[in-house]
Protein backbone atom coordinates (compact mmCIF):
# COMPACT_ATOMS: atom_id res chain seq x y z
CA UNK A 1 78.07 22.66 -19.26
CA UNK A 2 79.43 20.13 -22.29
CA UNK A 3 76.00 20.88 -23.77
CA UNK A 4 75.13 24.28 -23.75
CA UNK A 5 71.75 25.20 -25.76
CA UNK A 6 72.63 27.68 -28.41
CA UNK A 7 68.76 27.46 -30.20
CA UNK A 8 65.73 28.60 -28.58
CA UNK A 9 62.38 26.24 -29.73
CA UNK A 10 60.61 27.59 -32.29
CA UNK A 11 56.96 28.84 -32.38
CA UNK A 12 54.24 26.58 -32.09
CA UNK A 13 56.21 23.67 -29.39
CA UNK A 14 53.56 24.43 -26.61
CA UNK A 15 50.55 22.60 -26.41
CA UNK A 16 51.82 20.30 -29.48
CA UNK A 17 51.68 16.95 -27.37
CA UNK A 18 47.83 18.22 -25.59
CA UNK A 19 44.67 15.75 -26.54
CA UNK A 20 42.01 18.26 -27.47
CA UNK A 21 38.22 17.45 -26.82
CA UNK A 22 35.39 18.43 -25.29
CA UNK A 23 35.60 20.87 -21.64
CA UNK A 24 35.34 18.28 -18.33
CA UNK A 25 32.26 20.32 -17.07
CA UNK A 26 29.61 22.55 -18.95
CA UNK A 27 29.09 26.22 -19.12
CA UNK A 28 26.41 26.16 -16.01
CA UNK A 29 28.17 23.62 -13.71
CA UNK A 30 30.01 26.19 -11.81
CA UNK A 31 28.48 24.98 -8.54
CA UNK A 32 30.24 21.10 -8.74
CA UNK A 33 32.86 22.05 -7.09
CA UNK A 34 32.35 23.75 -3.86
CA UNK A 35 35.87 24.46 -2.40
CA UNK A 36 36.49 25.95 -5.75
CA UNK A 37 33.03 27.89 -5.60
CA UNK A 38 33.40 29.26 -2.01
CA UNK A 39 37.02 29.97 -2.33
CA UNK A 40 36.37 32.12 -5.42
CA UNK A 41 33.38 33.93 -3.80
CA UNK A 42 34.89 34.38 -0.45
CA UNK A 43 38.48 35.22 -1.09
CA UNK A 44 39.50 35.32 -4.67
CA UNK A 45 43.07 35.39 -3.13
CA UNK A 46 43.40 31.90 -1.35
CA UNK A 47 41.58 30.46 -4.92
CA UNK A 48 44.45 31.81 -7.36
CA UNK A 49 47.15 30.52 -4.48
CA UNK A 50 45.04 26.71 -4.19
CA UNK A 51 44.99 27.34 -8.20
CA UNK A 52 48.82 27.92 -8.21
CA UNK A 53 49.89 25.26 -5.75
CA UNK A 54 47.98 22.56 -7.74
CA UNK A 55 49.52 23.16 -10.90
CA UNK A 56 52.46 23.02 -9.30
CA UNK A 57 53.76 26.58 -9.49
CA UNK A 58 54.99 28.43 -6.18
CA UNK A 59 51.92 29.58 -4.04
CA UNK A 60 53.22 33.10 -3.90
CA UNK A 61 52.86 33.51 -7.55
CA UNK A 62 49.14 34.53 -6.72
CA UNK A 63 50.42 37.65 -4.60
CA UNK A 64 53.12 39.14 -7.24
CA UNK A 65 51.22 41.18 -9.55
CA UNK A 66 51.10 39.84 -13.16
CA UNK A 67 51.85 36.23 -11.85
CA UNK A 68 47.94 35.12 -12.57
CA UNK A 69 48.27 36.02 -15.85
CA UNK A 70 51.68 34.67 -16.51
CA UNK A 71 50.50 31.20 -14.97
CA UNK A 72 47.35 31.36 -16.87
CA UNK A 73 49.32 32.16 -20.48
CA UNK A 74 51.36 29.14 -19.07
CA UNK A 75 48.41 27.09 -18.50
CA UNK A 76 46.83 28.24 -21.94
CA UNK A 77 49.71 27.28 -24.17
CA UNK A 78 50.58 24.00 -21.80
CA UNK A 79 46.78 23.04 -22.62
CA UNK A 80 46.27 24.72 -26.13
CA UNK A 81 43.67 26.67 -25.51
CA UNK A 82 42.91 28.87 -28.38
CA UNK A 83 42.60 32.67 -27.23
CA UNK A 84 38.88 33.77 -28.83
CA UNK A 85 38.83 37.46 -29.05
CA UNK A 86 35.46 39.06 -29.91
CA UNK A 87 35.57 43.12 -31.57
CA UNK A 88 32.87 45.09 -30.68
CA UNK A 89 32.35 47.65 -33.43
């Protein structure tokens, strides 16, 4: 404890290091993966804990409610994805 932190980072240090380009598969590929395509039809369950364990987050986080959405803010900021929100009027 010679170091403690006494600053938090400041807005805008996720996702600041992330290559952005084009998506790996298109909007109609959701077939080209099958263990992702059955698991998600099957038993949404075991896909958010396979989802969890291989981005290296605790495969429990799937079962504590909110955890999904935490990882996937996570992922979103980790990535820098940009949040698109659409008003319908």
């Amino acid at each position: 404890m010679s170091n403690p932190v006494i600053t938090q980072p400041g807005a805008g240090s996720y996702g600041t290091n992330v290559q952005t380009g084009e998506w790996s598969t298109g909007l109609c590929s959701c077939c080209s993966d099958l263990l992702v395509c059955a698991l998600g039809c099957i038993c949404p369950i075991a896909l958010s804990c396979y989802t969890a364990n291989k981005y290296g987050e605790n495969v429990c986080l799937a079962c504590v409610p909110g955890g999904m959405a935490a990882m996937r803010t996570h992922m979103r900021l980790t990535y820098g994805i940009q949040v698109i929100t659409i008003l319908i009027r």
